[in-house]
C-alpha atoms as a PDB file:
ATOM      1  CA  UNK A   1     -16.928 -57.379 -15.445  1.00  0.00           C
ATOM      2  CA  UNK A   2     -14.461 -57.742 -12.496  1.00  0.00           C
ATOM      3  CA  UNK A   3     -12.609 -54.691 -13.240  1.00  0.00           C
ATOM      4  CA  UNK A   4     -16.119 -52.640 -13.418  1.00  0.00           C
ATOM      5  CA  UNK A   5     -17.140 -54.461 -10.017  1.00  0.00           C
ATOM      6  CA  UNK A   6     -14.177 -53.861  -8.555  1.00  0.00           C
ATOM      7  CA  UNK A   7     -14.467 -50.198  -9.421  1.00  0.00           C
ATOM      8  CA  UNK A   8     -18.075 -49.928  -8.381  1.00  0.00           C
ATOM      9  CA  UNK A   9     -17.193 -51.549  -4.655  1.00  0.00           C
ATOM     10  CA  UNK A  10     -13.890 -49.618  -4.008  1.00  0.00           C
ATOM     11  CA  UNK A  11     -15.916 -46.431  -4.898  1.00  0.00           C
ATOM     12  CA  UNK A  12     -18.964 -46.756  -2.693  1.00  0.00           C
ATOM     13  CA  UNK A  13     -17.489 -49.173   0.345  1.00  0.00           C
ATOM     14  CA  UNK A  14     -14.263 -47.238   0.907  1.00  0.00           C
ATOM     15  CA  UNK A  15     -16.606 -43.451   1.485  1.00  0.00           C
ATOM     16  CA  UNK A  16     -18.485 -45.753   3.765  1.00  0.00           C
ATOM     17  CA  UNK A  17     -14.708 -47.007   5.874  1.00  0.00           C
ATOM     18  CA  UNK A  18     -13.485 -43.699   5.572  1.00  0.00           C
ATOM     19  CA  UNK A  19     -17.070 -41.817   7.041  1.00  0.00           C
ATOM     20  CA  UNK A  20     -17.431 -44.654   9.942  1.00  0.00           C
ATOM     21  CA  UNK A  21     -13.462 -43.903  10.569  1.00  0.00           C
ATOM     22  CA  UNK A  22     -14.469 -39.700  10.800  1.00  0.00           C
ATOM     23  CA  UNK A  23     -17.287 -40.473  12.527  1.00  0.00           C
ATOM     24  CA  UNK A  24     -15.649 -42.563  15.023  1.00  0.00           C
ATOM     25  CA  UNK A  25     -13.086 -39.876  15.756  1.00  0.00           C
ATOM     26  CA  UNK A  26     -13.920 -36.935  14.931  1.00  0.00           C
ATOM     27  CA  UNK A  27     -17.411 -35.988  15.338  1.00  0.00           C
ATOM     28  CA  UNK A  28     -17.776 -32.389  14.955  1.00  0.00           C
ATOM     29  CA  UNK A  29     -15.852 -32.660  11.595  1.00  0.00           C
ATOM     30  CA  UNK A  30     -18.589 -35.507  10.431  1.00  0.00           C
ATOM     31  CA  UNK A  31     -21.040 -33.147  11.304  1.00  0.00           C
ATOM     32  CA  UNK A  32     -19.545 -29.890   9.176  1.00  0.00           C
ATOM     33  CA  UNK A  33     -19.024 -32.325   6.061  1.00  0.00           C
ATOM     34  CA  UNK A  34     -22.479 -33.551   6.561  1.00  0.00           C
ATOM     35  CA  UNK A  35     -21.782 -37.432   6.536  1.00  0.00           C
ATOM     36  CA  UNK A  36     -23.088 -37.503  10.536  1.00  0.00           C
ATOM     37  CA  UNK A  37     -25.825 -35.394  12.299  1.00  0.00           C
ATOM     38  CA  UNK A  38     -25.031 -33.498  15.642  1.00  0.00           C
ATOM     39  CA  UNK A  39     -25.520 -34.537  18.964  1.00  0.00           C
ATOM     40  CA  UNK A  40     -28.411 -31.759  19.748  1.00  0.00           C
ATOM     41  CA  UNK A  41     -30.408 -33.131  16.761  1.00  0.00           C
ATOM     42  CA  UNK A  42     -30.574 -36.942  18.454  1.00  0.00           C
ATOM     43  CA  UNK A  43     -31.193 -38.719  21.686  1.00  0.00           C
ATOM     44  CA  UNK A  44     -28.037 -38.978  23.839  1.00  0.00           C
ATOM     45  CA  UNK A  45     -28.399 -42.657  23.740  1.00  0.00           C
ATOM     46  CA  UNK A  46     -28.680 -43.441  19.872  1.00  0.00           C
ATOM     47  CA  UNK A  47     -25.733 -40.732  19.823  1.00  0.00           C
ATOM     48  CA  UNK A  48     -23.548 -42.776  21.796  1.00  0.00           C
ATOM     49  CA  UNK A  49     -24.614 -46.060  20.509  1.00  0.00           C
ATOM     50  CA  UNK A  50     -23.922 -44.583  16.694  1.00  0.00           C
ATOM     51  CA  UNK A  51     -20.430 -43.343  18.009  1.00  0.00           C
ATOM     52  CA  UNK A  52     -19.788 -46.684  19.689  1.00  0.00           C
ATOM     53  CA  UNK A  53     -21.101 -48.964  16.156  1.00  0.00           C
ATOM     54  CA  UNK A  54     -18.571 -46.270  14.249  1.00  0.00           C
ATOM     55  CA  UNK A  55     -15.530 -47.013  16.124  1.00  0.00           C
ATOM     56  CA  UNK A  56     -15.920 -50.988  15.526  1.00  0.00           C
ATOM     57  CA  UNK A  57     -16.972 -50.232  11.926  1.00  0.00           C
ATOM     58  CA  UNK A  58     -13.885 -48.117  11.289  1.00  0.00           C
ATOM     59  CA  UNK A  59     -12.059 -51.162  12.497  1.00  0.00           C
ATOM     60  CA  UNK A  60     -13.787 -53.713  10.871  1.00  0.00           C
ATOM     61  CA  UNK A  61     -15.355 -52.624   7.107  1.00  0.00           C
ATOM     62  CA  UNK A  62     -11.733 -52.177   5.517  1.00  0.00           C
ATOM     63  CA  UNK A  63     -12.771 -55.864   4.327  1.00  0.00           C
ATOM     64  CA  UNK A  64     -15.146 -55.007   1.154  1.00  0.00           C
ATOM     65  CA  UNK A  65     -12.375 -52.296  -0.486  1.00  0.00           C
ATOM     66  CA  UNK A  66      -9.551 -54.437  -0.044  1.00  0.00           C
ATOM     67  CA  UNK A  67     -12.021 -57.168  -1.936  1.00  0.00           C
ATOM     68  CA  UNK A  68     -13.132 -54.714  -4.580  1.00  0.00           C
ATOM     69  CA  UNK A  69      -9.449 -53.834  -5.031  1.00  0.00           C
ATOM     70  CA  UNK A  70      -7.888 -57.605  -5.186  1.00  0.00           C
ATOM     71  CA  UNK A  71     -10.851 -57.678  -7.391  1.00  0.00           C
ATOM     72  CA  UNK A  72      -9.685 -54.903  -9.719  1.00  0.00           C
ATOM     73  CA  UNK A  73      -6.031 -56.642 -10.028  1.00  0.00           C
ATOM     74  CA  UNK A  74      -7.588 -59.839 -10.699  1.00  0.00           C
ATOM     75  CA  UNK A  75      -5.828 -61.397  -7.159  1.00  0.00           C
ATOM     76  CA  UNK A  76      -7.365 -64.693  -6.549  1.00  0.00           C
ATOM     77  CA  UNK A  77      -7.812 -63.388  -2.857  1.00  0.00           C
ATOM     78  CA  UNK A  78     -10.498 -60.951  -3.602  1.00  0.00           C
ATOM     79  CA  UNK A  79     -13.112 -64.167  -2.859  1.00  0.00           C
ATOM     80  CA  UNK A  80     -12.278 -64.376   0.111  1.00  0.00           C
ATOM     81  CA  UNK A  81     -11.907 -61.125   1.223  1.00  0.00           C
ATOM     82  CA  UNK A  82     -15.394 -60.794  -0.437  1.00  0.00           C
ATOM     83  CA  UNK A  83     -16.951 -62.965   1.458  1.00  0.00           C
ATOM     84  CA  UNK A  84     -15.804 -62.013   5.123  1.00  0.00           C
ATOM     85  CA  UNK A  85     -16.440 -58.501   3.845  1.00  0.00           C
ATOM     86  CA  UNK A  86     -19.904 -58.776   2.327  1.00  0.00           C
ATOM     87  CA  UNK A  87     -21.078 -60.854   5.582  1.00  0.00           C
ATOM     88  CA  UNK A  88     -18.757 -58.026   7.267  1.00  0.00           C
ATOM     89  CA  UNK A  89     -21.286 -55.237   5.611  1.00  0.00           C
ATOM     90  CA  UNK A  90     -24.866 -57.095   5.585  1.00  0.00           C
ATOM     91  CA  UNK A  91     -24.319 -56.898   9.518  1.00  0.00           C
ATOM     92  CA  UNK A  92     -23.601 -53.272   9.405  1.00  0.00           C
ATOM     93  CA  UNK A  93     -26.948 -52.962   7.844  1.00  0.00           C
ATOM     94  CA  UNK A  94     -28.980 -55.125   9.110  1.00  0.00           C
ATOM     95  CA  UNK A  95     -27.274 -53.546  12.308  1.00  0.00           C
ATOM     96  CA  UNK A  96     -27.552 -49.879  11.114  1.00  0.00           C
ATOM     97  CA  UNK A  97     -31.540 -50.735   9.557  1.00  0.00           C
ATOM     98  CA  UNK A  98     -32.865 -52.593  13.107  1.00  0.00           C
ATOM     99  CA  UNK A  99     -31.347 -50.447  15.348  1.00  0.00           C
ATOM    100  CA  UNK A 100     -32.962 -47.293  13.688  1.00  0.00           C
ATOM    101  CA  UNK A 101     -36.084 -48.852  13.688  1.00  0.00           C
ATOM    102  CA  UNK A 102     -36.245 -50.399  17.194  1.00  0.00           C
ATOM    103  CA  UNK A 103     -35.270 -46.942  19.010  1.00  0.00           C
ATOM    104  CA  UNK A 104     -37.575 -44.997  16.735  1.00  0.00           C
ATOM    105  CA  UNK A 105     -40.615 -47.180  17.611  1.00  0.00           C
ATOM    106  CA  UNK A 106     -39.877 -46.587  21.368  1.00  0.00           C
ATOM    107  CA  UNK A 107     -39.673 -42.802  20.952  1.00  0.00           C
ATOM    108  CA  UNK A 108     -36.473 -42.308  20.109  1.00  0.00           C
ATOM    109  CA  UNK A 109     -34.893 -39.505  18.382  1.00  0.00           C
ATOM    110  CA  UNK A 110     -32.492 -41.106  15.834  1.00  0.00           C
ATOM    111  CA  UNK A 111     -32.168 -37.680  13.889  1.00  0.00           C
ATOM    112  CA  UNK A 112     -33.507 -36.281  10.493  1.00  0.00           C
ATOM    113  CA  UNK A 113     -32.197 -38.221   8.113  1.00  0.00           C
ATOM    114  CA  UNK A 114     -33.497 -41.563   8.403  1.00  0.00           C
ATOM    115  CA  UNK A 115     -34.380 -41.779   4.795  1.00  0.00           C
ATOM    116  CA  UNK A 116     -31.315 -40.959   3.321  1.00  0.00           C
ATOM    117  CA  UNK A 117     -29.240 -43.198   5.958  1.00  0.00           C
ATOM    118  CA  UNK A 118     -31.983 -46.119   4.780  1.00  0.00           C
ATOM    119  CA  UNK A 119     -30.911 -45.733   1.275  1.00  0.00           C
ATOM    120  CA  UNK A 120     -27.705 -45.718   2.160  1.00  0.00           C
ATOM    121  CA  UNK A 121     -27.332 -48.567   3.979  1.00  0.00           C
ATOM    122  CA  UNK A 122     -29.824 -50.471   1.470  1.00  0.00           C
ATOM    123  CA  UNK A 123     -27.048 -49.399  -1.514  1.00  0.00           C
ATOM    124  CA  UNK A 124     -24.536 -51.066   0.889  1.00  0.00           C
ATOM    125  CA  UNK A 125     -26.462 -54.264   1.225  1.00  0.00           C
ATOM    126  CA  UNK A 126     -26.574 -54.639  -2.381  1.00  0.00           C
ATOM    127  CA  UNK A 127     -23.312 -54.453  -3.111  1.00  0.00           C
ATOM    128  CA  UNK A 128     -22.442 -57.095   0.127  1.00  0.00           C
ATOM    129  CA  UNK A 129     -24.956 -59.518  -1.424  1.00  0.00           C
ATOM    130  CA  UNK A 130     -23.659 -59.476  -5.229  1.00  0.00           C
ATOM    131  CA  UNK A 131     -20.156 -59.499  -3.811  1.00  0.00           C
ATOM    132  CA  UNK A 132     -20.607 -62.368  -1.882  1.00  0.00           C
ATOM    133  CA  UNK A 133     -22.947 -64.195  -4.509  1.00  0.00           C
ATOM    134  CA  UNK A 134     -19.840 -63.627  -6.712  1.00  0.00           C
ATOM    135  CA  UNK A 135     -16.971 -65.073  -4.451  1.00  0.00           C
ATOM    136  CA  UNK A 136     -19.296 -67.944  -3.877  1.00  0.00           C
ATOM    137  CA  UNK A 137     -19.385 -68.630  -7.759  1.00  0.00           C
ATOM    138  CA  UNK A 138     -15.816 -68.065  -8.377  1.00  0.00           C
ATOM    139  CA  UNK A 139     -15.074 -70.829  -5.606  1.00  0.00           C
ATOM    140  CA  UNK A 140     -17.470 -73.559  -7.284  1.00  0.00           C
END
């Protein structure tokens, strides 16, 4: 089961690091591989505010692979990086979900793909809660 998690946490959380990271510095390539929308299809504001959360994300959601990988080698570690990582990645949604919904219920243009960023971040929530529900059962 903890190799299979392991897998399963690497594989989703680390596309999520490595997107915030291209995001962060490297816009315009974000936007041609599709993991970011452009500037002209956004307010300025939630532009710069999405640029600004991707720079600390690319600094801060490392946390959750490493977990999933400690996980994978069976490193007694992994809990602990689980647990800063999961509470690491339930802020980035809870972050990415109430942001999005605050600006776009004062009129602001967050972009087209609010659906597919939702499910996104939801799938990322998931995985932070079972990893951290985990670690906390391992250290009990």
């Amino acid at each position: 089961m903890n190799l299979i998690w392991g897998i399963i946490v690497v594989s989703v959380t680390l596309k999520c690091w490595i997107g915030q990271i291209i995001i962060a510095f490297s816009p315009k390539v974000a936007v041609k591989i599709r993991i970011a929308e452009s500037e002209s299809n956004m307010d300025p504001t939630f532009f710069t505010d999405m640029r600004g959360q991707a720079i600390w994300d690319a600094i801060s959601l490392w946390t959750l692979p490493v977990a999933g990988l400690l996980l994978m080698i069976n490193n007694d570690l992994w809990t602990y990086f689980g647990l800063v990582g999961g509470g690491i990645y339930l802020y980035f949604v809870g972050r990415g979900i109430a942001s999005r919904m605050t600006m776009q219920s004062h009129g602001i243009n967050i972009g087209r793909s609010n659906l597919k960023v939702n499910l996104f971040l939801t799938l990322q929530g998931i995985i932070a809660i079972v990893t951290i529900i985990m670690a906390l059962t391992t250290l009990t």
